[in-house]
Protein backbone atom coordinates (compact mmCIF):
# COMPACT_ATOMS: atom_id res chain seq x y z
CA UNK A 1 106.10 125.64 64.82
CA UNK A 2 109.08 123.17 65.67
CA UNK A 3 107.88 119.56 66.05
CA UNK A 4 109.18 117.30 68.59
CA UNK A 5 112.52 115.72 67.76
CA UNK A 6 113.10 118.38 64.65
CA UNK A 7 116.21 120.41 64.84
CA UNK A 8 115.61 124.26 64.84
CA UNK A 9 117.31 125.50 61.59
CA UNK A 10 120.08 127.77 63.00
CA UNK A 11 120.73 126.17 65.86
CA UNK A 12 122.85 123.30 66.08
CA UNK A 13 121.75 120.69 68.76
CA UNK A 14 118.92 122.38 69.88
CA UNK A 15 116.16 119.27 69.86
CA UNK A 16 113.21 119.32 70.95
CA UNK A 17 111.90 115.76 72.67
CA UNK A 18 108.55 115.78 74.49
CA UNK A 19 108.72 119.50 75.30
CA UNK A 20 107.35 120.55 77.12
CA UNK A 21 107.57 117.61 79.48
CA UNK A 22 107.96 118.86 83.21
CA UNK A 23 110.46 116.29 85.07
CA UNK A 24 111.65 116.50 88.93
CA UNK A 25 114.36 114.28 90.15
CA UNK A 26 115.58 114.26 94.03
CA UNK A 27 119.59 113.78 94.13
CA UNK A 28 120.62 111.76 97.74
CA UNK A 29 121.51 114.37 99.12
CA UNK A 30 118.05 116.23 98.85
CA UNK A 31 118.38 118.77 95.75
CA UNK A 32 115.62 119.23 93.94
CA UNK A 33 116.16 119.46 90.06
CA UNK A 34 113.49 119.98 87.41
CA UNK A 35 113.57 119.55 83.46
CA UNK A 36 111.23 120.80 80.53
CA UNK A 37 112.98 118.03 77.81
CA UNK A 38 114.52 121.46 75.79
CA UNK A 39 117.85 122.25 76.21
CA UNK A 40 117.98 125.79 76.26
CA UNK A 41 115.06 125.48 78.60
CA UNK A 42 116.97 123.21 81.05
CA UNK A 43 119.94 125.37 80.95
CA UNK A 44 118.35 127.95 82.23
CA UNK A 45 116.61 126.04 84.94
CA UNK A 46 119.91 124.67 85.76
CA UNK A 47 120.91 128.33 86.15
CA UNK A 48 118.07 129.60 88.06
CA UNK A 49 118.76 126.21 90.16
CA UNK A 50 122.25 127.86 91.19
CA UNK A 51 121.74 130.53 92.10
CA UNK A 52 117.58 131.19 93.59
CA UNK A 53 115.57 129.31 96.87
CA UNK A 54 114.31 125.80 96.07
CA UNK A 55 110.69 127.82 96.08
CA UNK A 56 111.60 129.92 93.26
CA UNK A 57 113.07 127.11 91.41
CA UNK A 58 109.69 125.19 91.30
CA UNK A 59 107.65 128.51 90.61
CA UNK A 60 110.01 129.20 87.62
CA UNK A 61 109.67 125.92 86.08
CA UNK A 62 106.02 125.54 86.50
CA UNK A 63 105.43 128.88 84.58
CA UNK A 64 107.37 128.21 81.60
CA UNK A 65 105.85 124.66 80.82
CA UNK A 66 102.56 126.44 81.35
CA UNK A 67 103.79 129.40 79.04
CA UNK A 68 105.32 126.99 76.51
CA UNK A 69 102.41 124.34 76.61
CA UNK A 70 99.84 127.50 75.56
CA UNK A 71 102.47 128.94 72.98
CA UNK A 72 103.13 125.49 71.17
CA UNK A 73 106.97 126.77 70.00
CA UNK A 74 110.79 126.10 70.53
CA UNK A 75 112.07 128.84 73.00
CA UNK A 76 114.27 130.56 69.97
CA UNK A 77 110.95 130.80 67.73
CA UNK A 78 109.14 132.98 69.96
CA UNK A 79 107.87 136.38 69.60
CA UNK A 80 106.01 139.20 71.22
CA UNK A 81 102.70 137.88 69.72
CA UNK A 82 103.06 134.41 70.97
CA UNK A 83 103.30 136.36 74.68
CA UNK A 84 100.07 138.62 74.03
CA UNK A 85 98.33 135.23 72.88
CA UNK A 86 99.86 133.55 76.11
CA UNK A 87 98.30 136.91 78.11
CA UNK A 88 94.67 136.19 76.97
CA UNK A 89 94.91 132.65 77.41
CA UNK A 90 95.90 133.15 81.03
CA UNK A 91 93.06 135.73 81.19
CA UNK A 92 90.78 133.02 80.48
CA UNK A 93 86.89 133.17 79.47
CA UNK A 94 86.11 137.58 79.78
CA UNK A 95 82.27 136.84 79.67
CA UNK A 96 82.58 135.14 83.07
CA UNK A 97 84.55 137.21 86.20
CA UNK A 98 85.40 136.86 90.04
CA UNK A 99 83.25 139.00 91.88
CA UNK A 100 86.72 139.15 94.31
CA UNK A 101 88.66 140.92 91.59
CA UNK A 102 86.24 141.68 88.93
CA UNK A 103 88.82 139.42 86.72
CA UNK A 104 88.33 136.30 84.96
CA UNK A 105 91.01 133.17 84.66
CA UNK A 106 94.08 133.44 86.71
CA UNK A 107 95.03 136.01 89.03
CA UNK A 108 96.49 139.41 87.94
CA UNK A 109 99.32 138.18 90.61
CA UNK A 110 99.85 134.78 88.65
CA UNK A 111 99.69 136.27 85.39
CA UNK A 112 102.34 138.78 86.12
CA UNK A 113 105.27 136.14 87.80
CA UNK A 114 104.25 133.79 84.88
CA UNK A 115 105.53 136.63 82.18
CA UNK A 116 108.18 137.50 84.63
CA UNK A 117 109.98 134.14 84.51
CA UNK A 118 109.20 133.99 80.57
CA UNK A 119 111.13 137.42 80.41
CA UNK A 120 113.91 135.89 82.86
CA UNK A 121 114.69 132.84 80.15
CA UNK A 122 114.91 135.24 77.37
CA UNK A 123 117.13 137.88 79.12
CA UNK A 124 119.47 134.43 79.98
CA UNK A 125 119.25 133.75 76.32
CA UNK A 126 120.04 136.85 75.06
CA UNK A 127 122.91 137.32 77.46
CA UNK A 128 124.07 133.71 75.93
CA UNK A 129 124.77 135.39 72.97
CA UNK A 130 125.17 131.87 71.29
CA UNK A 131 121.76 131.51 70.19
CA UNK A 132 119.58 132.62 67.82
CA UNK A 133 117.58 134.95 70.25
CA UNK A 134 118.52 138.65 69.89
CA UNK A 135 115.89 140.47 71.87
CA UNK A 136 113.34 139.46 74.59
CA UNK A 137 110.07 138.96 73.27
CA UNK A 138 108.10 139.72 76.26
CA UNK A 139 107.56 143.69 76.06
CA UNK A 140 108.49 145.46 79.12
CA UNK A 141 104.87 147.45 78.89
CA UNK A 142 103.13 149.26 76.76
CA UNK A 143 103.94 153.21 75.94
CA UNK A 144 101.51 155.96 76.77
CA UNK A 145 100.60 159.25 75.84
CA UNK A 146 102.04 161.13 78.83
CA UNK A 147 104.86 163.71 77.72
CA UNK A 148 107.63 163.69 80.17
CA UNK A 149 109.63 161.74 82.88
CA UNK A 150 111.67 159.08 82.00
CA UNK A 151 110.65 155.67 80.38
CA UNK A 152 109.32 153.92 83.44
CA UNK A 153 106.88 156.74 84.08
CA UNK A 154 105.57 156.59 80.22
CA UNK A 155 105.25 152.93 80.10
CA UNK A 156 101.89 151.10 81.47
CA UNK A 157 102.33 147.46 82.89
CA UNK A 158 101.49 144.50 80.86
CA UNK A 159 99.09 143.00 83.79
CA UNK A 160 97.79 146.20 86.14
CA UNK A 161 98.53 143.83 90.14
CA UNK A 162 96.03 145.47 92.70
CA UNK A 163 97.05 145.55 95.56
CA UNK A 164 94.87 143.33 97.98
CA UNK A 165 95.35 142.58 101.23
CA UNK A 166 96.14 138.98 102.57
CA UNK A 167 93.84 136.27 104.09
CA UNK A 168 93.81 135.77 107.80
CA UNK A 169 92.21 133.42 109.81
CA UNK A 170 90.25 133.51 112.80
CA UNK A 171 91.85 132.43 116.45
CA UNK A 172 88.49 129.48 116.15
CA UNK A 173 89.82 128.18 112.50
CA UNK A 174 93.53 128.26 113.75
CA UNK A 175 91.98 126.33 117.02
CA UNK A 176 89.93 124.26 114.55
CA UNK A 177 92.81 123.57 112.28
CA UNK A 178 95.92 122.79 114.92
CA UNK A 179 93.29 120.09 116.33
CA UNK A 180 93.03 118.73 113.01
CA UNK A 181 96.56 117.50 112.58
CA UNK A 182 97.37 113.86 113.59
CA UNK A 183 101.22 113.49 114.16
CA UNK A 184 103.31 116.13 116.53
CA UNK A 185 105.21 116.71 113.67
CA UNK A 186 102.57 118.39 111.63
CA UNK A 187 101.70 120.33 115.05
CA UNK A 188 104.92 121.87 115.19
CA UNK A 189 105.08 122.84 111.33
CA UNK A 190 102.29 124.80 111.83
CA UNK A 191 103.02 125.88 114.68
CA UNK A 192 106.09 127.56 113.35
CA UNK A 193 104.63 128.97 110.76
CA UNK A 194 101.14 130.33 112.77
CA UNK A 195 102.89 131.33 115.90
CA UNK A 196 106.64 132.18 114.58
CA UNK A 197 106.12 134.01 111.02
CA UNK A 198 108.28 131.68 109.41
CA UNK A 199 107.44 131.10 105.75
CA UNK A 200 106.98 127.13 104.18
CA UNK A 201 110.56 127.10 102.78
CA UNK A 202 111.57 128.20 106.27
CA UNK A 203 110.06 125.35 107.95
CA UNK A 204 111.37 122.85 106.05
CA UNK A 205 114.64 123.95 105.91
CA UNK A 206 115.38 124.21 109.58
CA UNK A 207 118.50 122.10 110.63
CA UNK A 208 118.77 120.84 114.24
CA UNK A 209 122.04 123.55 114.77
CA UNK A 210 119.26 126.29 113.94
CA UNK A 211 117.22 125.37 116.75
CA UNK A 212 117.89 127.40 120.44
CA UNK A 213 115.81 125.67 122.80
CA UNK A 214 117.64 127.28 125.78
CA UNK A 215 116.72 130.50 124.35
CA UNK A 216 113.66 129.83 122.54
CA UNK A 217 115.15 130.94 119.24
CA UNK A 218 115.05 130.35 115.60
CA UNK A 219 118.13 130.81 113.61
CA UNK A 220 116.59 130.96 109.66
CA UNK A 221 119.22 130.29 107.18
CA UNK A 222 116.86 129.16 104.33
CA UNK A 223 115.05 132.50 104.14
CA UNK A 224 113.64 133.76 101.13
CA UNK A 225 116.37 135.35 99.21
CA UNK A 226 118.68 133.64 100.96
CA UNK A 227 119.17 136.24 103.79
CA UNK A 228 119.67 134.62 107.75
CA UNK A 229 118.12 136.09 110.90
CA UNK A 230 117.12 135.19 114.38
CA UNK A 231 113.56 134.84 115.10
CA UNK A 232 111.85 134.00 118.35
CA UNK A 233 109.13 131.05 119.30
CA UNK A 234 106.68 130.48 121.65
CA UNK A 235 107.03 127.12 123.71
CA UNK A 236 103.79 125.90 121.92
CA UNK A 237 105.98 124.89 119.45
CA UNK A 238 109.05 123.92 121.49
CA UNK A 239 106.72 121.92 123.15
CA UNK A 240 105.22 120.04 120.02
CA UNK A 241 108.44 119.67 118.76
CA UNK A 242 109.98 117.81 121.76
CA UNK A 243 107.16 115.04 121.77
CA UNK A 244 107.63 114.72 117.77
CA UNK A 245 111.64 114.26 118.47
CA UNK A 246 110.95 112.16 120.60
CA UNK A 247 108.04 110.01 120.22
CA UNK A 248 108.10 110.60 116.04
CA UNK A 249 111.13 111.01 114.11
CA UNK A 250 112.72 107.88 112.97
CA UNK A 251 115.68 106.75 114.16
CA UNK A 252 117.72 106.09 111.29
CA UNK A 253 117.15 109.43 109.37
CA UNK A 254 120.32 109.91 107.91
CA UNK A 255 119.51 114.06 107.31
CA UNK A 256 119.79 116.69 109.68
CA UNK A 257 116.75 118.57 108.70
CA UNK A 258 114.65 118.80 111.28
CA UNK A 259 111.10 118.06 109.33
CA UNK A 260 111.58 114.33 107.56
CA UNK A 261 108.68 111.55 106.29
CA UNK A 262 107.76 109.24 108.85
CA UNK A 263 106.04 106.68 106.30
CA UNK A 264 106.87 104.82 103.24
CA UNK A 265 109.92 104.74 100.98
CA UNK A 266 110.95 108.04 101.71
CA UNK A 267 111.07 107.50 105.19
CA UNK A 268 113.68 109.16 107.25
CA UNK A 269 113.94 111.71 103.94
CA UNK A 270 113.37 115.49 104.23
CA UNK A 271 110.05 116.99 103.73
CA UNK A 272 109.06 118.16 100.57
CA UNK A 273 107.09 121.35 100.01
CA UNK A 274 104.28 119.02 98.16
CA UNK A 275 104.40 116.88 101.36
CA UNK A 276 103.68 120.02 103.58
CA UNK A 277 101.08 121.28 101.36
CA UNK A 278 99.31 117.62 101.27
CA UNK A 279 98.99 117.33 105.24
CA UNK A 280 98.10 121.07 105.54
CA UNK A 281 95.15 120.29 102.99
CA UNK A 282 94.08 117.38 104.48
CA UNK A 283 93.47 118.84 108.25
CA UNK A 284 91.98 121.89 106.35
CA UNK A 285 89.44 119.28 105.35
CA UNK A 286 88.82 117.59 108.21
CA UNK A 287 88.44 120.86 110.42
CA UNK A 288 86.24 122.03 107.64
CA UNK A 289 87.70 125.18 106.22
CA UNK A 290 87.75 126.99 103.45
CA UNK A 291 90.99 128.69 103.15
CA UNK A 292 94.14 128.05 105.46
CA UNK A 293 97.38 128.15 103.26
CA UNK A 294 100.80 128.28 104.83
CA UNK A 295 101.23 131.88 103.72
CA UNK A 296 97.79 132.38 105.39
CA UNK A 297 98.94 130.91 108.61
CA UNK A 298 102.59 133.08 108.38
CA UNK A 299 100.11 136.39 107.68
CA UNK A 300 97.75 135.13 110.77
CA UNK A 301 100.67 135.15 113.13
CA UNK A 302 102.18 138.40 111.84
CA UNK A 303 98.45 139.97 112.02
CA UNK A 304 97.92 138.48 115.83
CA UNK A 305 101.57 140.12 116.51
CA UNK A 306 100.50 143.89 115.50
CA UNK A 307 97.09 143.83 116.94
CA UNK A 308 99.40 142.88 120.03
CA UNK A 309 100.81 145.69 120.24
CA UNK A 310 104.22 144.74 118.87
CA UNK A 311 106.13 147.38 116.98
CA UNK A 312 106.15 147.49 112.94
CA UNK A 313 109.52 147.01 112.84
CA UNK A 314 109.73 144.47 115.61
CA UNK A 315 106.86 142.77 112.86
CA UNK A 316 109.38 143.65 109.91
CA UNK A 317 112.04 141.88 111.75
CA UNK A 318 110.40 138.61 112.47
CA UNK A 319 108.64 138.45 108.97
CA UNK A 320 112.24 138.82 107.47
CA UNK A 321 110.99 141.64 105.11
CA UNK A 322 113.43 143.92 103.22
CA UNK A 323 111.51 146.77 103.32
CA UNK A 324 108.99 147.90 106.03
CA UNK A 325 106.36 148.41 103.12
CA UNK A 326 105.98 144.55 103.16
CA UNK A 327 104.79 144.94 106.40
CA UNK A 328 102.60 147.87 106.30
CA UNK A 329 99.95 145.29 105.17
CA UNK A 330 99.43 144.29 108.59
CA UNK A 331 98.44 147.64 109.92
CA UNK A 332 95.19 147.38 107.75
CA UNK A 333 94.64 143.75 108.84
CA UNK A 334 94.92 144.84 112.52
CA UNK A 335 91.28 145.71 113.56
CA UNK A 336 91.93 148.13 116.17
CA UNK A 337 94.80 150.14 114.26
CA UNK A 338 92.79 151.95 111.81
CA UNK A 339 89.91 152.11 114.57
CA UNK A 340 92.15 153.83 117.11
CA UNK A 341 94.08 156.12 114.64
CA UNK A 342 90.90 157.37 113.34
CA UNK A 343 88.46 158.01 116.71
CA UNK A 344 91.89 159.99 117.66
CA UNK A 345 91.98 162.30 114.68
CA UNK A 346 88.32 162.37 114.93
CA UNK A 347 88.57 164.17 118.58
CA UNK A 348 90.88 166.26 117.34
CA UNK A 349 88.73 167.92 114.51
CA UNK A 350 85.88 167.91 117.04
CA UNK A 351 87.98 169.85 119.33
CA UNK A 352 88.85 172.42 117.23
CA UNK A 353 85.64 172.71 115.52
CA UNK A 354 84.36 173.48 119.47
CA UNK A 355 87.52 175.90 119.73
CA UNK A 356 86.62 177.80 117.18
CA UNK A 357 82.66 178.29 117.73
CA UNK A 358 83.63 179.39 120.83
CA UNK A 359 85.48 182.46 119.55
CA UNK A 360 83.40 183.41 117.04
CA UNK A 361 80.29 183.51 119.76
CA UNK A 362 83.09 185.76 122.27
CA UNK A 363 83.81 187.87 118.84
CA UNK A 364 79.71 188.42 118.28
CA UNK A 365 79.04 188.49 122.12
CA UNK A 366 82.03 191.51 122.17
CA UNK A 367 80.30 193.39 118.86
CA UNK A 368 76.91 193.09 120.50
């Protein structure tokens, strides 16, 4: 185990100070930029930095000081023990489970993009090829038993995901929760994202030139994975984002973000993710509910869209998903899909159950 300020034999330069030591900084013109006081470490954040959404960025950095604060190591020292030791400690206490998941510690979910941006680092490193790291330490699964099919098939995941399906809320918590914010401009964040689909890093990234209000449109350039489309609004939020343009937004803001602070030293500033996530958790409070996440809110509208009566791929489009599978979740949120699909198949197999004890009492009528 390297200690901090030691030089890793083998690798010249490579100190270790304070790691790891998780710093942001904000550059004037916005960017976000974090640090883990390793330089391999913050090479590869400067990487992921150039080329992944500011979300992604954050998630990535977060995991490794969480791997690398359990592991206790320099990045080049680590092997595919240290990552099994890092998989129970993220498993937490076994004698004690969720009766959600029947899991304990951290979700399977968690656990999974953790090791995944573990894996990414070493796959940069090895591709360096100017350190001492050969071969990723974080195993790509475990082999089985089965005879056959390729490699994929034969090898079991390191953390088994289930597939659950997403929290919605009611139309009385949105209610509850919408009259729970105190400026306009918190109205019309939500609002986007509980009446438009749009995702956190969506919100906040809207520039004035992506907003149609002539045509009630949405033009979405900081999408998730960095792909644009057009998306449509309902005046709700045109309307709460008039009277926070013009009764709200300072003056003076020198961005053209849409969504800046309106108090203290960052005033005029764009909106941070942690800012939106503090005012969403404080009206959650105050409207007294348990759950209401931004994701939650973007998977209520999306939900409320379906049960509608708007077309899956009409959904797919304004969620932005890749693939329709994405958006097959919100056939199974939709109370009335499953209902109606199954009362109709239902009258089918009645009817041909009464079709065919009809014949057979003509066919033992005619014998008679």
């Amino acid at each position: 185990m390297s200690l901090p300020g030691v030089c890793v034999p083998g690798w010249d330069g490579a100190e270790v100070s304070s790691f790891p030591c998780l710093a942001r900084t904000v550059s004037s013109s916005g960017q976000v930029r974090y640090s883990l006081g390793e330089r391999l470490a913050d090479r590869y954040l400067e990487f992921v930095a150039g080329r992944c959404r500011p979300n992604t960025l954050r998630a990535v950095a977060f995991d490794l000081k969480s791997f690398f604060s359990v592991v206790g190591k320099d990045p080049v020292e680590v092997t595919a023990a240290d990552v099994f030791d890092f998989l129970a400690d993220q498993r937490g206490d076994r004698t004690v489970i969720r009766l959600a998941d029947r899991e304990s510690g951290l979700s399977a979910r968690t656990i999974a993009r953790r090791l995944s941006s573990v894996s990414g680092l070493y796959a940069y490193l090895v591709a360096r090829g100017d350190t001492p790291v050969q071969v990723n330490p974080v195993p790509r699964g475990l082999m089985t038993r089965r005879q056959g099919g390729s490699v994929r098939s034969r090898t079991a995941p390191l953390v088994r995901v289930p597939r659950t399906l997403p929290r919605i809320l009611s139309p009385a918590e949105a209610d509850r929760l919408v009259a729970a914010l105190r400026t306009h401009r918190d109205r019309a964040m939500v609002l986007a994202m509980l009446l438009a689909g749009l995702r956190r890093c969506e919100v906040l990234g809207l520039r004035f030139a992506d907003v149609q209000v002539a045509d009630r449109r949405l033009v979405i350039v900081e999408g998730k994975g960095g792909h644009h489309r057009v998306v449509p609004a309902a005046n709700r939020f045109f309307g709460a984002l008039g009277s926070y343009l013009h009764d709200e937004r300072p003056s003076d803001a020198c961005t053209d973000r849409v969504f800046v602070v309106l108090k203290g030293p960052r005033r005029g500033q764009p909106l941070s993710a942690e800012g939106l996530d503090e005012i969403l958790a404080g009206a959650r409070k105050r409207a007294g509910l348990q759950h209401a996440t931004c994701h939650e809110l973007r998977h209520t509208c999306l939900t409320r869209l379906r049960e509608a009566g708007m077309a899956l791929e009409a959904v797919q489009a304004q969620a932005g998903h890749r693939s329709i599978e994405s958006t097959r979740v919100y056939l199974h949120l939709a109370n009335d899909w499953l209902a109606d699909q199954y009362l109709r198949a239902s009258e089918l197999i009645d009817a041909d159950t009464a079709a065919v004890g009809q014949m057979l009492a003509i066919q033992e009528e005619a014998v008679s």
